[in-house]
N, C-alpha and C. Protein backbone atom coordinates (compact mmCIF):
# COMPACT_ATOMS: atom_id res chain seq x y z
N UNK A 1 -59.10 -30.71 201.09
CA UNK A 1 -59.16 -30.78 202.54
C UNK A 1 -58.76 -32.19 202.98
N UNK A 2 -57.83 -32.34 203.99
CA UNK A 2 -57.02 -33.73 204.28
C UNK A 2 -58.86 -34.08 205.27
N UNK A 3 -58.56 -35.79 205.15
CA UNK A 3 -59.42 -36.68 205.46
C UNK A 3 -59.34 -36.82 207.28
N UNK A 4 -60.15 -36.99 207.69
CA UNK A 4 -60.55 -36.74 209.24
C UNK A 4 -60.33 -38.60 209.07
N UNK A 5 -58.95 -38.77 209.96
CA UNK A 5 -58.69 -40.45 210.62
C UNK A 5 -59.66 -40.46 211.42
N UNK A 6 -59.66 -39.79 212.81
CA UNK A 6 -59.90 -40.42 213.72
C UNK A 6 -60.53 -39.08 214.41
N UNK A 7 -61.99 -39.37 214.51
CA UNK A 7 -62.76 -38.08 215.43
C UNK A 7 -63.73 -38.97 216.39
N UNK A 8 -62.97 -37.86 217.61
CA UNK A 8 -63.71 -37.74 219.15
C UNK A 8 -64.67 -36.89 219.57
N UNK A 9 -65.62 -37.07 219.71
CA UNK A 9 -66.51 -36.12 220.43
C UNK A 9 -67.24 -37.09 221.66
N UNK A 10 -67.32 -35.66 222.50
CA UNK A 10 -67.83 -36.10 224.03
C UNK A 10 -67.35 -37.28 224.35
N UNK A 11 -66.18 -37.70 224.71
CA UNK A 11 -65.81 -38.81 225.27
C UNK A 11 -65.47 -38.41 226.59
N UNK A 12 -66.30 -39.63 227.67
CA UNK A 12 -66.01 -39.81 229.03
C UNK A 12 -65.47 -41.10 229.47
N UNK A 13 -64.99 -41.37 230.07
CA UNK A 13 -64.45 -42.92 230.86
C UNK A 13 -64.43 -43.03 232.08
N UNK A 14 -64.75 -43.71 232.91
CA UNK A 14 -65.10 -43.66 234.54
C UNK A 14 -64.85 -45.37 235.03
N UNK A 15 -64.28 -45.31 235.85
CA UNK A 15 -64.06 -46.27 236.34
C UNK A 15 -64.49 -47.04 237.48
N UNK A 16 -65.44 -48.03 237.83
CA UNK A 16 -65.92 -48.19 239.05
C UNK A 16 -64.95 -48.58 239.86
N UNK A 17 -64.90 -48.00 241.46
CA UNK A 17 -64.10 -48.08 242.29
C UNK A 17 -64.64 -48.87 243.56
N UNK A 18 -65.77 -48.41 243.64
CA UNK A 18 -66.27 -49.11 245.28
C UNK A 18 -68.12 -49.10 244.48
N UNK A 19 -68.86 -50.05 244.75
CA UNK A 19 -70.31 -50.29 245.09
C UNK A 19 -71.03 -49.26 244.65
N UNK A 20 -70.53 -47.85 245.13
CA UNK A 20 -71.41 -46.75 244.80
C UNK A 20 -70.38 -45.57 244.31
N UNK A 21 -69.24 -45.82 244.04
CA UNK A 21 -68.15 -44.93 243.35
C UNK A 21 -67.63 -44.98 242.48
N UNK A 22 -67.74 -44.11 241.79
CA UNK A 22 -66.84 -43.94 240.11
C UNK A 22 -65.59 -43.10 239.96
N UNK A 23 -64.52 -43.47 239.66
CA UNK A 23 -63.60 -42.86 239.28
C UNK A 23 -63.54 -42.02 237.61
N UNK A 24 -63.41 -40.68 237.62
CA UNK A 24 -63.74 -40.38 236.33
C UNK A 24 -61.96 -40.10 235.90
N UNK A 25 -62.05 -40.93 235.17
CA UNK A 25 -60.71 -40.76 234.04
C UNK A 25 -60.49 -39.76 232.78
N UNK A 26 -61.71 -39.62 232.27
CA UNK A 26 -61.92 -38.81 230.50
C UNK A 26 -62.94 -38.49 230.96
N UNK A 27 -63.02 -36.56 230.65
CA UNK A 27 -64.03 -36.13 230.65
C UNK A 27 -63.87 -35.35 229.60
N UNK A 28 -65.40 -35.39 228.57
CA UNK A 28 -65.55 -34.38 228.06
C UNK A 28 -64.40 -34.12 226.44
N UNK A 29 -63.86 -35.30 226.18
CA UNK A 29 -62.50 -35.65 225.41
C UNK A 29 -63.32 -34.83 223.95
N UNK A 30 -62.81 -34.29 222.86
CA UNK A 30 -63.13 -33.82 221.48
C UNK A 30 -61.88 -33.74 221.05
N UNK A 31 -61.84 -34.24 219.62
CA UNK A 31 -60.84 -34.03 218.95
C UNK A 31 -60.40 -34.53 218.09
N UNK A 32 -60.12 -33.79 216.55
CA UNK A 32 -60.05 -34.56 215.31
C UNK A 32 -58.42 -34.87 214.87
N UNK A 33 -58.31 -36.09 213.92
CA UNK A 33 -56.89 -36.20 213.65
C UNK A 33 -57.02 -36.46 211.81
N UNK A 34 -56.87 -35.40 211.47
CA UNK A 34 -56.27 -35.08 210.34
C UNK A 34 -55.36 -35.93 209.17
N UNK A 35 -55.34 -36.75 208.32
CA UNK A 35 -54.29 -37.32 207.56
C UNK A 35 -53.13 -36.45 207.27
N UNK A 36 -52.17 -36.90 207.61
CA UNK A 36 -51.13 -35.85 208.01
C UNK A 36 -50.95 -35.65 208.73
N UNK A 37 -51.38 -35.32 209.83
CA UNK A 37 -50.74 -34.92 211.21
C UNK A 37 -49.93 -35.80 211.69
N UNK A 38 -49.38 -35.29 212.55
CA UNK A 38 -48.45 -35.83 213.95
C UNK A 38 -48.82 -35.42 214.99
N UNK A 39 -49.47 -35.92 216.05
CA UNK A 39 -49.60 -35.31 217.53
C UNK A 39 -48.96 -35.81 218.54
N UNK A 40 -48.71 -35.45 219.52
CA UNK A 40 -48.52 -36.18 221.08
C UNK A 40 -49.41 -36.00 221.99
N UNK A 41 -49.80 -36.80 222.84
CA UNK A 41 -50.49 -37.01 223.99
C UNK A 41 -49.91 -36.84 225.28
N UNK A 42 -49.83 -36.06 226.03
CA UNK A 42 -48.77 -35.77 226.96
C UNK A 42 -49.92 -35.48 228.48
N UNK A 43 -49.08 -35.85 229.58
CA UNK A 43 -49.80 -35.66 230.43
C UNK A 43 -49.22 -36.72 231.84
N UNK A 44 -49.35 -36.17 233.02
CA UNK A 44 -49.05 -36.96 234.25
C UNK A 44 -49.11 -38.26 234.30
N UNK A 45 -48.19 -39.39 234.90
CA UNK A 45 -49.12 -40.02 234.86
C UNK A 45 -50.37 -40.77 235.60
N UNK A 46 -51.26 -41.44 235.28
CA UNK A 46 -52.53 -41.28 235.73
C UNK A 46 -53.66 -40.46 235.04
N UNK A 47 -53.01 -39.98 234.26
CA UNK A 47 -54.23 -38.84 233.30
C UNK A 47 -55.40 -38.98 232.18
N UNK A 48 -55.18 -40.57 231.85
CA UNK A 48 -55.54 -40.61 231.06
C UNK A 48 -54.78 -41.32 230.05
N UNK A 49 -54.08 -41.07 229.59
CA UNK A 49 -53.13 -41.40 228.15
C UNK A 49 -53.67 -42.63 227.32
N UNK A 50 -53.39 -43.55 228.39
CA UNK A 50 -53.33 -44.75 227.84
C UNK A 50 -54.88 -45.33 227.86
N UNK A 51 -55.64 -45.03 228.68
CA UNK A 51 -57.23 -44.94 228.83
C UNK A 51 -57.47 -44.46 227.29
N UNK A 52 -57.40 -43.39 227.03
CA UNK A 52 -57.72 -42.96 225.87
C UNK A 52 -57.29 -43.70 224.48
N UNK A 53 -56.13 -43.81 224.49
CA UNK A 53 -55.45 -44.81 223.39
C UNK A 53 -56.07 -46.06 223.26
N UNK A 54 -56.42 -46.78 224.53
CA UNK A 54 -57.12 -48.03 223.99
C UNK A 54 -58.48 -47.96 223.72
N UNK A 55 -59.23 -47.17 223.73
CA UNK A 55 -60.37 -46.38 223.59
C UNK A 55 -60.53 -46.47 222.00
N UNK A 56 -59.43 -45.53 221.74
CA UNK A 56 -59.28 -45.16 220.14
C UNK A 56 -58.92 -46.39 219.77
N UNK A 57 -58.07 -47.30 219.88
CA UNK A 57 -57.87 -49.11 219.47
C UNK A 57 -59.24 -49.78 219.76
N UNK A 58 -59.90 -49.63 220.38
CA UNK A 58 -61.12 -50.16 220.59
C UNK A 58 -61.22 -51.63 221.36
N UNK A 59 -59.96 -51.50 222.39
CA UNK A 59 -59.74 -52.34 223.32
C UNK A 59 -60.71 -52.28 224.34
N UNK A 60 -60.80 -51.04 224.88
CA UNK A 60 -62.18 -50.67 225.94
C UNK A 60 -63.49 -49.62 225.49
N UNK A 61 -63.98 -49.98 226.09
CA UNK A 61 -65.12 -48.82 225.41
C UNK A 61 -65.59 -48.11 226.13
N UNK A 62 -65.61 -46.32 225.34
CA UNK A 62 -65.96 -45.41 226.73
C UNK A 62 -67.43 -45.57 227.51
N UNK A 63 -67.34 -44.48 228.71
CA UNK A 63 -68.82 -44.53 229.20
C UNK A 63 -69.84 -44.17 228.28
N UNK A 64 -69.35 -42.63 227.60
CA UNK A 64 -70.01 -41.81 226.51
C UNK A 64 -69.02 -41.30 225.94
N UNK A 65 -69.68 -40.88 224.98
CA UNK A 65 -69.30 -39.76 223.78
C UNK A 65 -69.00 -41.15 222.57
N UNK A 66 -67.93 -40.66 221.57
CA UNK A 66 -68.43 -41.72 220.22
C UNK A 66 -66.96 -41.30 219.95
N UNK A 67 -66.01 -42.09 219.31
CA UNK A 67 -65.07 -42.35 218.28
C UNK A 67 -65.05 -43.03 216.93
N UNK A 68 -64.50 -42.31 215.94
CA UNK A 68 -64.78 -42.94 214.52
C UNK A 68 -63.46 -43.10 214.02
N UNK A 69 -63.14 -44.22 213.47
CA UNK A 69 -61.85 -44.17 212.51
C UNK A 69 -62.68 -44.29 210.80
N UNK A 70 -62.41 -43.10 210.29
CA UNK A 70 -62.40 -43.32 208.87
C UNK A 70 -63.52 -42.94 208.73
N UNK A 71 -64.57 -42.36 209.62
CA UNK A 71 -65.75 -42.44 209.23
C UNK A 71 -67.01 -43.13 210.09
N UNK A 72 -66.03 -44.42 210.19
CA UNK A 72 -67.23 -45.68 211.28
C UNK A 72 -66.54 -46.04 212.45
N UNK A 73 -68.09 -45.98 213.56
CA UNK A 73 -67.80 -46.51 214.75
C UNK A 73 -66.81 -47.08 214.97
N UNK A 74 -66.02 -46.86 215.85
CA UNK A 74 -64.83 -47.63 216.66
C UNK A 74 -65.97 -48.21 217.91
N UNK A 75 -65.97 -49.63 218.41
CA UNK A 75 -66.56 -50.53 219.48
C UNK A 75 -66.10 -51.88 219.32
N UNK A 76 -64.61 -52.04 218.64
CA UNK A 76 -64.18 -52.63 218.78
C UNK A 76 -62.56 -53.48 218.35
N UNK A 77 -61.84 -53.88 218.35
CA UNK A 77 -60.61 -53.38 217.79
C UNK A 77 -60.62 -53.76 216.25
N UNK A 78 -59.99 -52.37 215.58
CA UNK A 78 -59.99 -51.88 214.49
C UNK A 78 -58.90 -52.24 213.25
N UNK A 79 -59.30 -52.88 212.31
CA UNK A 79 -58.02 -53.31 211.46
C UNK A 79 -57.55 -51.49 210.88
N UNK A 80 -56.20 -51.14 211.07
CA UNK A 80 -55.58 -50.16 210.63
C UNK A 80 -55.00 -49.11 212.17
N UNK A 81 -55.78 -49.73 213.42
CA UNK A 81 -55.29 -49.05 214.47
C UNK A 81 -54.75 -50.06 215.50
N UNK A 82 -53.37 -49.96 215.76
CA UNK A 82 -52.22 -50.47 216.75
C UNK A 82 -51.62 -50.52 217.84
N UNK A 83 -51.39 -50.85 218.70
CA UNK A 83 -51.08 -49.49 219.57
C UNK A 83 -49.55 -50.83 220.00
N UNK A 84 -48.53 -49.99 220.77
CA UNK A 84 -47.82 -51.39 221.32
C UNK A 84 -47.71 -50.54 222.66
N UNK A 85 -47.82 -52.08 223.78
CA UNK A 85 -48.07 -51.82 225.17
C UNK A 85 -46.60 -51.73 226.06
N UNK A 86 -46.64 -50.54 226.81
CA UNK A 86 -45.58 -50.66 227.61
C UNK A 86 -45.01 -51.66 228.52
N UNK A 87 -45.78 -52.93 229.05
CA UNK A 87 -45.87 -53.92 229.62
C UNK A 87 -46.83 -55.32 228.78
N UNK A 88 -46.32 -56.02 229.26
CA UNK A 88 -46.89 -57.11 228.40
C UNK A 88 -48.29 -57.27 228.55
N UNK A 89 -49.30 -57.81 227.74
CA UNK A 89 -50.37 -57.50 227.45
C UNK A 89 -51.34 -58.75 226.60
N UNK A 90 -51.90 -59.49 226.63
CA UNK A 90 -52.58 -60.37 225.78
C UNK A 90 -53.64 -59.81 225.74
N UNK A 91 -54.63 -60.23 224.60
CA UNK A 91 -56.10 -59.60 224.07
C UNK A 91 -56.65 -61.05 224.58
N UNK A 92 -57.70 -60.62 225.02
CA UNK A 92 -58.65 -62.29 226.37
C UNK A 92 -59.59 -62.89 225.12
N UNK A 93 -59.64 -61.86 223.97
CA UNK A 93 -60.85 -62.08 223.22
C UNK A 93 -60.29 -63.16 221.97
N UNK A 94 -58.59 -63.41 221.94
CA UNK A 94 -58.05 -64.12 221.16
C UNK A 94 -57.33 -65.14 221.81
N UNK A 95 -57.30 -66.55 220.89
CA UNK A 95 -56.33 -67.62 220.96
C UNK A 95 -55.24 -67.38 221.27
N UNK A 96 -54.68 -68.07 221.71
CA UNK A 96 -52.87 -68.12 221.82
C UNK A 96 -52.19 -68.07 221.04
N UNK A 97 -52.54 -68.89 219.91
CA UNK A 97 -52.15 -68.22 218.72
C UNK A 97 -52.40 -66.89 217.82
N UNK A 98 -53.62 -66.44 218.01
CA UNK A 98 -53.86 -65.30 217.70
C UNK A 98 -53.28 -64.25 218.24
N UNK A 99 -52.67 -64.68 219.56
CA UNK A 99 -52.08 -63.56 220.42
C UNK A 99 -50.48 -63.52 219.69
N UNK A 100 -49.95 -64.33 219.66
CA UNK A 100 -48.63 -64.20 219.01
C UNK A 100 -48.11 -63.98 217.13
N UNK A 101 -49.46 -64.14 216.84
CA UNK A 101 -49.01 -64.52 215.43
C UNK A 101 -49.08 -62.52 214.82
């Protein structure tokens, strides 16, 4: 039986908008990725996509539910997961050099 990369269960993401408003982005997300597979993520945009992807990179962290690469918690970015950004992008949590190297 191929090895479970990367499993989602109950993932939500919400976004605060105003004082007393949340924008909900991910609701309710499940879903396992298989060694071997190939998937796509497809969807409007605004849907999600990229919410989710940095989620799974462990760039942001959801409201709820849990992601695992390999087994262990994803909460934070993950040696073996990548992502490259459609627009330019620095990580706040690294040097300048760390950002380029």
């Amino acid at each position: 039986m191929p090895e479970t990369i990367i499993n989602i269960e109950n993932l939500s993401k919400s976004f605060k908008k105003a004082p007393s408003q949340h924008l909900l982005v991910l609701e309710d997300v499940n879903f396992k990725l298989q060694e071997g597979e190939i998937v796509a993520l497809l969807g409007k945009s605004g849907s999600g996509k990229s919410t989710l992807l940095r989620i799974i990179a462990g760039l942001i962290a959801p409201s709820s539910g849990t992601v695992t690469y390999r087994g262990k918690p994803v909460t934070r970015p993950v040696e073996g997961i990548a992502m490259v950004f459609q627009s330019f992008a620095l990580m706040p949590w690294l040097t300048v050099l760390e950002n380029v190297e």
